[in-house]
C-alpha atoms as a PDB file:
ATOM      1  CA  UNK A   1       6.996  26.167 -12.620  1.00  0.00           C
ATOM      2  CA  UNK A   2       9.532  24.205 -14.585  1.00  0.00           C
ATOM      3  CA  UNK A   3       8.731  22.825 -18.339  1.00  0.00           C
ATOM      4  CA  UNK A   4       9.458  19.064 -16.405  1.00  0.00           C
ATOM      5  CA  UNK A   5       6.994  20.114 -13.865  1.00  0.00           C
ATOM      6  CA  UNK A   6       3.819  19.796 -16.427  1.00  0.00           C
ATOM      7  CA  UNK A   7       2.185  16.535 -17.057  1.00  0.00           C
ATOM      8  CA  UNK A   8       1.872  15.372 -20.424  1.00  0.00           C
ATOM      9  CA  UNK A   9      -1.442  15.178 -22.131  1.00  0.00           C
ATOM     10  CA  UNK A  10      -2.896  12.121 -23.787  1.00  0.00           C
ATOM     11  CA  UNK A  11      -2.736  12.947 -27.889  1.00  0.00           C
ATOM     12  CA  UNK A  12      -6.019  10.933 -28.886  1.00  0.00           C
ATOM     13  CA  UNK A  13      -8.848  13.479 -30.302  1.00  0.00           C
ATOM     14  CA  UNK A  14     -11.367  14.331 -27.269  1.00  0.00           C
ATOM     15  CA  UNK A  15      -9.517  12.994 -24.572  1.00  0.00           C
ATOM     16  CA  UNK A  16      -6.386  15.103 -23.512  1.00  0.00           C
ATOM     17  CA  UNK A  17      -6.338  13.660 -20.121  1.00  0.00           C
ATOM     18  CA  UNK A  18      -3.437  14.231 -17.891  1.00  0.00           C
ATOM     19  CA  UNK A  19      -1.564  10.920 -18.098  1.00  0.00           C
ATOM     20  CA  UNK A  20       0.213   9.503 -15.248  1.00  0.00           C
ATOM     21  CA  UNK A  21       0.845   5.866 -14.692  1.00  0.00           C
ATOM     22  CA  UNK A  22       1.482   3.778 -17.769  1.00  0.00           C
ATOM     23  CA  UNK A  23       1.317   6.067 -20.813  1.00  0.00           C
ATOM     24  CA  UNK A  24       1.613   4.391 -25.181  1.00  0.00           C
ATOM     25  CA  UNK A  25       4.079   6.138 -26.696  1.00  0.00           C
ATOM     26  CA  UNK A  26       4.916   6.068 -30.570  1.00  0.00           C
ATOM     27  CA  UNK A  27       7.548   6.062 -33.133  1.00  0.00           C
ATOM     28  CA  UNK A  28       5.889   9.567 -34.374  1.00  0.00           C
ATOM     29  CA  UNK A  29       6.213  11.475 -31.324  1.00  0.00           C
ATOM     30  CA  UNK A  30       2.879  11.149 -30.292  1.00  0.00           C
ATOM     31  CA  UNK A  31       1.632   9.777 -26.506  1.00  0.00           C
ATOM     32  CA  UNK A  32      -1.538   8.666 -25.295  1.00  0.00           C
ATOM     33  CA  UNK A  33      -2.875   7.239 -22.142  1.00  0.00           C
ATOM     34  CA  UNK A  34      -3.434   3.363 -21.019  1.00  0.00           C
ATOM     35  CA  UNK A  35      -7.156   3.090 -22.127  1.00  0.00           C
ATOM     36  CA  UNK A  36      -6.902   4.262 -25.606  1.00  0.00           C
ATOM     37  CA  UNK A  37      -3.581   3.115 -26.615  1.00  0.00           C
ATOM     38  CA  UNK A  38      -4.574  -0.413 -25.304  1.00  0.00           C
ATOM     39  CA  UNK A  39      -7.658  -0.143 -27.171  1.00  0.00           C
ATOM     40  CA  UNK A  40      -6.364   1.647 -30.356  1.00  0.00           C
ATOM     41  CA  UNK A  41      -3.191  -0.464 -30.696  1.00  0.00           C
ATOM     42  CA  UNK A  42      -4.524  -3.818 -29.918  1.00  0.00           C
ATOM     43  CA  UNK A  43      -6.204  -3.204 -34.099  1.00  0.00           C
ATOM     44  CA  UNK A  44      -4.264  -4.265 -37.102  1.00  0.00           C
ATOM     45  CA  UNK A  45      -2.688  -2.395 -39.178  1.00  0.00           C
ATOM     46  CA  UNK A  46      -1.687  -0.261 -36.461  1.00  0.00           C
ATOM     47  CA  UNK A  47      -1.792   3.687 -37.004  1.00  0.00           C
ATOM     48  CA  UNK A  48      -1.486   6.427 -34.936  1.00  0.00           C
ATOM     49  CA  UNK A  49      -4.709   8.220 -33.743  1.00  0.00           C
ATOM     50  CA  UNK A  50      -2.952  11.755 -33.980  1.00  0.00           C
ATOM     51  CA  UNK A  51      -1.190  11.268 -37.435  1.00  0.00           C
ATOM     52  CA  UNK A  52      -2.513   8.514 -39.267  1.00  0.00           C
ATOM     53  CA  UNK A  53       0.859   7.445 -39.762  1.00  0.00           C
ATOM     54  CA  UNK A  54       1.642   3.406 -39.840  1.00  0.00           C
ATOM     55  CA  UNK A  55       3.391   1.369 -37.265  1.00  0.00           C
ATOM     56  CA  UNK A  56       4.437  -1.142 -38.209  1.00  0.00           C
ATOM     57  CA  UNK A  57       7.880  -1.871 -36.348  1.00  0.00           C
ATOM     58  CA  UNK A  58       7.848  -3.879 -32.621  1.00  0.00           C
ATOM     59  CA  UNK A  59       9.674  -0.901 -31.627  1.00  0.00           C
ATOM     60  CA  UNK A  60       7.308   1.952 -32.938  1.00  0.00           C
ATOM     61  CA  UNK A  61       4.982   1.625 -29.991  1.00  0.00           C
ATOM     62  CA  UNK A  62       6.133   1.446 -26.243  1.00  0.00           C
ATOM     63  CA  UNK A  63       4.026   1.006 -23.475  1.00  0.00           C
ATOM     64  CA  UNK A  64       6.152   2.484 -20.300  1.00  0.00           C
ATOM     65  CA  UNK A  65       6.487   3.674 -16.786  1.00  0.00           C
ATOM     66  CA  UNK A  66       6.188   7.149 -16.551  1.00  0.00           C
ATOM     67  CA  UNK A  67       6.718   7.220 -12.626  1.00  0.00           C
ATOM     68  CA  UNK A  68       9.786   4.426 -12.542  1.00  0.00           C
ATOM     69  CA  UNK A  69      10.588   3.045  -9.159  1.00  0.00           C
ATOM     70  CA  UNK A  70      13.690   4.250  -7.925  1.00  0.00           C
ATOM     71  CA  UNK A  71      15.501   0.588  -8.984  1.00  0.00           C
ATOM     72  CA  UNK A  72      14.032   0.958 -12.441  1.00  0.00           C
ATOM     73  CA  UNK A  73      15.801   4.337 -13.014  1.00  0.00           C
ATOM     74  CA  UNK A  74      19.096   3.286 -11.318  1.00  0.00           C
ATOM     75  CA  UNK A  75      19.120  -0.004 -13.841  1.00  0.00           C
ATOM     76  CA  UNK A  76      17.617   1.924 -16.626  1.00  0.00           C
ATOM     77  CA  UNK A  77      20.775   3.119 -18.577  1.00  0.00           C
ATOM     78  CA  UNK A  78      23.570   1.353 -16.515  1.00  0.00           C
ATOM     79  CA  UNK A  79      26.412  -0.207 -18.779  1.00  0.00           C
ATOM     80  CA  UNK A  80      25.413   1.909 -21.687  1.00  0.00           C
ATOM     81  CA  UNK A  81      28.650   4.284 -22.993  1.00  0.00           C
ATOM     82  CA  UNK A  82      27.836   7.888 -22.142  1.00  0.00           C
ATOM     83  CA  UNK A  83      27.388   9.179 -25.726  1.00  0.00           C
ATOM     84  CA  UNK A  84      24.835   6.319 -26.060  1.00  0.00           C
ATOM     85  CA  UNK A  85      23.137   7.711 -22.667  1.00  0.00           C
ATOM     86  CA  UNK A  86      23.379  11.120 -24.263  1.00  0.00           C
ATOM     87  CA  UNK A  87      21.371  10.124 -27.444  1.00  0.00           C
ATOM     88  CA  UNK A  88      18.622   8.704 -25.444  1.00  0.00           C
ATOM     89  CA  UNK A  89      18.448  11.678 -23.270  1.00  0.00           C
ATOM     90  CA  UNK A  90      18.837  13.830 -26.096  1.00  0.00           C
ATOM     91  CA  UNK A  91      15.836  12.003 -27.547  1.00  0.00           C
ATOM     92  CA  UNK A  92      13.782  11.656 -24.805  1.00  0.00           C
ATOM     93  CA  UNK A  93      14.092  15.725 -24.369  1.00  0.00           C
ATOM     94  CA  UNK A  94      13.327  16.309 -28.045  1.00  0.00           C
ATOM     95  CA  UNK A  95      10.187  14.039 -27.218  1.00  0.00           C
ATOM     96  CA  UNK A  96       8.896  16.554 -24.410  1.00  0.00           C
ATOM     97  CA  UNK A  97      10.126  19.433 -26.844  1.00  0.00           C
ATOM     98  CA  UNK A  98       7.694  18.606 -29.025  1.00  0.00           C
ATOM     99  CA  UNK A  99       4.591  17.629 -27.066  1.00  0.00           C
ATOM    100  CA  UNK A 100       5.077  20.825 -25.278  1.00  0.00           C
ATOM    101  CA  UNK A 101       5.265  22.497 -28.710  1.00  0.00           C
ATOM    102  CA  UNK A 102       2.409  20.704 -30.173  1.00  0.00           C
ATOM    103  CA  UNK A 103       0.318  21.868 -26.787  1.00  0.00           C
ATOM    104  CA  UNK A 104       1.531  25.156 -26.898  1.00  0.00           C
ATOM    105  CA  UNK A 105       0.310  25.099 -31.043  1.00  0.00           C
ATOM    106  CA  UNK A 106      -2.994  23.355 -30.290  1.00  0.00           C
ATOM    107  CA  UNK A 107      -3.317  26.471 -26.746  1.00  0.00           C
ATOM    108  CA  UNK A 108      -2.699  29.285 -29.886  1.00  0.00           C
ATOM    109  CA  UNK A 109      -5.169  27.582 -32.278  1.00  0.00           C
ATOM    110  CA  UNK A 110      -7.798  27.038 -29.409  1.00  0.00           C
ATOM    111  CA  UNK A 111      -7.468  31.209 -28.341  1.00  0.00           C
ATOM    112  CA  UNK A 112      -7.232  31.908 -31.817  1.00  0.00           C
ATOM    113  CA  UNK A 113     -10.624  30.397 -32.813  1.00  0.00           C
ATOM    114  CA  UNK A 114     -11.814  31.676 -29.317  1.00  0.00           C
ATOM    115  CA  UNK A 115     -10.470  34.834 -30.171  1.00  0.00           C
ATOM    116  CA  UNK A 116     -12.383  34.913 -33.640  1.00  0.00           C
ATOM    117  CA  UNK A 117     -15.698  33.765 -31.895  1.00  0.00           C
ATOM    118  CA  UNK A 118     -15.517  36.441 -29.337  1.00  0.00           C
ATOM    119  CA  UNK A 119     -14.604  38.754 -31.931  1.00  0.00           C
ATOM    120  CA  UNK A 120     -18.158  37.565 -33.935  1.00  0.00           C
ATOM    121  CA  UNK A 121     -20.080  37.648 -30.948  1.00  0.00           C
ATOM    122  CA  UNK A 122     -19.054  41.122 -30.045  1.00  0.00           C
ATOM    123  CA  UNK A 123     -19.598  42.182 -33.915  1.00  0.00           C
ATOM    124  CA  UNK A 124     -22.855  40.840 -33.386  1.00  0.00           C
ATOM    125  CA  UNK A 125     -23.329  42.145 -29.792  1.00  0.00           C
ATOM    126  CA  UNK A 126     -22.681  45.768 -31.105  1.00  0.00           C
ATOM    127  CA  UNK A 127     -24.913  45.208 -34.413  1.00  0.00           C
ATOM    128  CA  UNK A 128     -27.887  43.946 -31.903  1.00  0.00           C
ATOM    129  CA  UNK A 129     -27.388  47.205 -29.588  1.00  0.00           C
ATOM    130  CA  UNK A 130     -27.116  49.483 -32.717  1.00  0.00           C
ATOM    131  CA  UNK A 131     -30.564  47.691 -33.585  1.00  0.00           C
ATOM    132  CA  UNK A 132     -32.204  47.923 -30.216  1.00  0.00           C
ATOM    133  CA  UNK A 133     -31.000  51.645 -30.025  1.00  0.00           C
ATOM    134  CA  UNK A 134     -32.533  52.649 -33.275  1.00  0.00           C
ATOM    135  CA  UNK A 135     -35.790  51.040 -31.880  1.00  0.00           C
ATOM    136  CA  UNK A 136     -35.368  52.848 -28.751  1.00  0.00           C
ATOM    137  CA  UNK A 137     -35.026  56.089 -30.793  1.00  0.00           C
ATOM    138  CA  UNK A 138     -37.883  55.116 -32.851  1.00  0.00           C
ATOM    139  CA  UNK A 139     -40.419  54.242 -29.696  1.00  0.00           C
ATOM    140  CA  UNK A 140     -39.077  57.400 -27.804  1.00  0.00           C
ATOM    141  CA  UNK A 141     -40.560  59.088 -31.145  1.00  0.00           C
ATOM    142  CA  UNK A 142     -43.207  57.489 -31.306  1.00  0.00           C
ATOM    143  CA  UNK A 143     -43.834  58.095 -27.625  1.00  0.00           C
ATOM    144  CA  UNK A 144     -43.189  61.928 -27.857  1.00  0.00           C
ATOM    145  CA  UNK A 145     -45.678  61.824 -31.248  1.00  0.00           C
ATOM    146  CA  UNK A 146     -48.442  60.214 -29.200  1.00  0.00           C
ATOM    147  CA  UNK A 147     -47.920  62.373 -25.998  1.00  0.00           C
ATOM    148  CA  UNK A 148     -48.589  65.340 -28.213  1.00  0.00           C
ATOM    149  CA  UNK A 149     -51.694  63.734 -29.931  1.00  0.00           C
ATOM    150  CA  UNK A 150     -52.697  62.820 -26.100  1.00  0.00           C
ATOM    151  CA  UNK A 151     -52.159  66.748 -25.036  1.00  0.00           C
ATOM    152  CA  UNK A 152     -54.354  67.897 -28.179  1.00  0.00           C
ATOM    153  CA  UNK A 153     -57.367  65.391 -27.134  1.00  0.00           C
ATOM    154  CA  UNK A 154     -57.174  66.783 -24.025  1.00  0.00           C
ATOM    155  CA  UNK A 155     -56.871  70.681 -25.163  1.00  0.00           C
ATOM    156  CA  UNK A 156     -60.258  69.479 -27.572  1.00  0.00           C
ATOM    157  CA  UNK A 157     -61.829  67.568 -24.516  1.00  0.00           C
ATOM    158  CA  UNK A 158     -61.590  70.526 -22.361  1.00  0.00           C
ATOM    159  CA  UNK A 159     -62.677  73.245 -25.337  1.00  0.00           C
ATOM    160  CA  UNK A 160     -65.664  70.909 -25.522  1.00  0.00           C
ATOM    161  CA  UNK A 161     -66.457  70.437 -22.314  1.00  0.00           C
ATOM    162  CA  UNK A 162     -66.123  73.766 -21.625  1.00  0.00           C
ATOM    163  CA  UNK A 163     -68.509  74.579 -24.395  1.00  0.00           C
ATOM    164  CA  UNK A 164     -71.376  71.712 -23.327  1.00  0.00           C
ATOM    165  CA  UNK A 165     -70.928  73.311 -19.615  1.00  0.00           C
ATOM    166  CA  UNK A 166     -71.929  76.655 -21.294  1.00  0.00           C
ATOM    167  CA  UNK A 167     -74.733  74.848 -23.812  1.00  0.00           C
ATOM    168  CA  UNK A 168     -76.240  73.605 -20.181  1.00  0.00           C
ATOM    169  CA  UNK A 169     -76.041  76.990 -18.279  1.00  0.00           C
ATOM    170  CA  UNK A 170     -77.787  78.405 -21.555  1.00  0.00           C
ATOM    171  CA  UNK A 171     -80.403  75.461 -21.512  1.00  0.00           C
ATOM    172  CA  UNK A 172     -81.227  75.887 -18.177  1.00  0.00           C
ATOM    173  CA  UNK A 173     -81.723  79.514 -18.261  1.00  0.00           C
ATOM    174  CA  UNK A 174     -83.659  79.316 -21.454  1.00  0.00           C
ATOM    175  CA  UNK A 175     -85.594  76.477 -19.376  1.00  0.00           C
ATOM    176  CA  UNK A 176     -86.361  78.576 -16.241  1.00  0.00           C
ATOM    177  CA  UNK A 177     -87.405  81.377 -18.755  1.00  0.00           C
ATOM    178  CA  UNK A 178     -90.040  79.237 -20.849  1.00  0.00           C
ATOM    179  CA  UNK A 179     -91.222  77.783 -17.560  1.00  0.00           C
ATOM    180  CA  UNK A 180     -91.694  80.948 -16.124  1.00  0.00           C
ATOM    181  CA  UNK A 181     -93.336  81.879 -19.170  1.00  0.00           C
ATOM    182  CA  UNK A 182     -95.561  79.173 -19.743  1.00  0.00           C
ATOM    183  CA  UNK A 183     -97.221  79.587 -15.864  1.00  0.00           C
ATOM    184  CA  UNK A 184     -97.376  83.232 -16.824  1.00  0.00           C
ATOM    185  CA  UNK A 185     -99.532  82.054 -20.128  1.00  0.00           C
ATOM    186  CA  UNK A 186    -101.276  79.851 -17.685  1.00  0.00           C
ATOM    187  CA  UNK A 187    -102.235  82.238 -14.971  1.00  0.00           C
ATOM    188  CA  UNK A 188    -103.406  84.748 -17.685  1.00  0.00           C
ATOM    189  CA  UNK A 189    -105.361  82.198 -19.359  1.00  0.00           C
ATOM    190  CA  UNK A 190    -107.343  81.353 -16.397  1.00  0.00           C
ATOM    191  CA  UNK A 191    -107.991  84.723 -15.603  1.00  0.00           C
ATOM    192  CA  UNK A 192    -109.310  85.376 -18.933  1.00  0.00           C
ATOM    193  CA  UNK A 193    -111.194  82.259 -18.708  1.00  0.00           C
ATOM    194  CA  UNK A 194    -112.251  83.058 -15.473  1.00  0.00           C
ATOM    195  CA  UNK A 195    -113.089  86.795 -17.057  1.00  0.00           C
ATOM    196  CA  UNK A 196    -114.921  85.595 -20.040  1.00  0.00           C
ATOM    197  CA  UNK A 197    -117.428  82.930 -17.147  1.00  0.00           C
ATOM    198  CA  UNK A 198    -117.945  85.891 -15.382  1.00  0.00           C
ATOM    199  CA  UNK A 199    -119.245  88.309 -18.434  1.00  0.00           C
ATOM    200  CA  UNK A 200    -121.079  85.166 -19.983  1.00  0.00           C
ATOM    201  CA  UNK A 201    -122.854  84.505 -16.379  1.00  0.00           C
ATOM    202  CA  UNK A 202    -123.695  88.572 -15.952  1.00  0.00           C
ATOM    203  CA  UNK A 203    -125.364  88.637 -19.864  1.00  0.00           C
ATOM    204  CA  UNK A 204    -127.345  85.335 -19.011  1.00  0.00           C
ATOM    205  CA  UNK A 205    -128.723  86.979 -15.670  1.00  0.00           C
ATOM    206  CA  UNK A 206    -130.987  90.022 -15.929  1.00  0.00           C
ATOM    207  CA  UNK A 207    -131.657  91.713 -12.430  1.00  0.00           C
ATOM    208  CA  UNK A 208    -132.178  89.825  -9.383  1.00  0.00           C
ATOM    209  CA  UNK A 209    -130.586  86.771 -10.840  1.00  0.00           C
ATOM    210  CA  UNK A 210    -133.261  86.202 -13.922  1.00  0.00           C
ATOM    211  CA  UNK A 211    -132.536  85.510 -17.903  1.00  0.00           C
ATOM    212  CA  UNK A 212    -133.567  88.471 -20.114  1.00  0.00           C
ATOM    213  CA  UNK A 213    -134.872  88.580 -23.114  1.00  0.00           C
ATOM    214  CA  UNK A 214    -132.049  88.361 -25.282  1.00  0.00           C
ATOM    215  CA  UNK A 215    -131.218  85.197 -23.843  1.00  0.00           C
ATOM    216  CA  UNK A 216    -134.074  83.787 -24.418  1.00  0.00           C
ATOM    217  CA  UNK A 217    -133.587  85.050 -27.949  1.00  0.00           C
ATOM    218  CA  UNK A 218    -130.579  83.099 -28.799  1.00  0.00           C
ATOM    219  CA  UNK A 219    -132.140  80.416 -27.346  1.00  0.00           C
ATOM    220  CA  UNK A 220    -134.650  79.707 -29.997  1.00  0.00           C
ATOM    221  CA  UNK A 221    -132.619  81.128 -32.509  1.00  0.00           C
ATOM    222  CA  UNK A 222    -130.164  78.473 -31.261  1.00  0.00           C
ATOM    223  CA  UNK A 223    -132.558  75.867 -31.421  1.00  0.00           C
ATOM    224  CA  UNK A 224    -133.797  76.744 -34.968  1.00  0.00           C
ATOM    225  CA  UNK A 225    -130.444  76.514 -36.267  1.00  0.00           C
END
């Protein structure tokens, strides 16, 4: 695309609107579009929004055509003497020179401060992931520590139950053995007691079912007592 190609851009701060139409231009090189040069340069003193320079001539501020009708551009510069015709084209180019220079400074400083930014953000990017990877490290660590604390409660919680399953099997044995022996103690104390009913009901009985003597003995002596 040729340099003429490109539409100028309006020079007040915040706007840089394509301009097209009517367009303010200044004594100071500067250009800006219909709604803020009619609103900046309707104030006295007049200065320039750009560069804050004074203008103060008729002539330092033109408001002009920047699409001219065919019959505007055939009358424009008729009857002027060449070299004059020169000079105005030769300042009319050095015009666009240096809006196209001042865009192509202001495109530099805008990727240069993007390029700084980006360059902080990925300074910052890499310090975060540094960060996170160290805590990474740390939790896989920590993980790993606690896995191996998990694996020794285990190891103990088998041991023990291992050792209660072996406490029970002894319990119950021990169990079956006291309750064998305790029916054992029972069934021999009722035979003695059954033993000792017998003997006491033979001494009381003399023969043919009657008490003797010595019964009747330790009766009275029972008595007496």
């Amino acid at each position: 695309m040729a340099v003429c190609d490109d539409l100028l851009l309006c020079n007040f701060p915040k706007c840089r609107a394509k301009l097209s139409g009517r367009a303010w231009v200044t004594a100071c090189s500067h250009i800006f579009c219909d709604q803020h040069g009619s609103g900046e340069f309707s104030r006295s003193p007049t200065v320039c929004p750009a560069c804050s320079s004074t203008l103060s001539s008729k002539l330092d501020i033109v408001r002009t055509e920047l699409n001219p009708a065919e019959e505007h551009k055939a009358m424009m510069l008729a009857g002027l003497r060449p070299e004059t015709v020169l000079d105005i084209c030769s300042r009319a180019l050095a015009f666009w020179t240096y809006q196209v220079y001042q865009e192509r400074l202001y495109q530099e400083y805008n990727y240069s401060q993007a390029e700084g930014h980006l360059k902080h953000v990925e300074k910052l990017y890499a310090h975060e992931v540094q960060s996170k990877e160290s805590e990474l490290v740390a939790m896989k660590g920590e993980v790993n520590s606690l896995k191996k604390i998990l694996e020794e409660y285990k190891r103990k919680y088998s041991e023990l139950s291992e050792k209660l399953m072996e406490r029970n099997r002894q319990y119950n044995k021990l169990q079956g053995m006291y309750d064998g022996l305790r029916l054992r103690n029972v069934a021999v104390m009722n035979r003695e007691a059954s033993t000792r009913r017998e003997r006491a009901h033979q001494d009381q009985s003399g023969p043919f079912g009657f008490p003797t003597g010595n019964h009747r003995k330790d009766e009275i002596h029972s008595m007496c007592l």
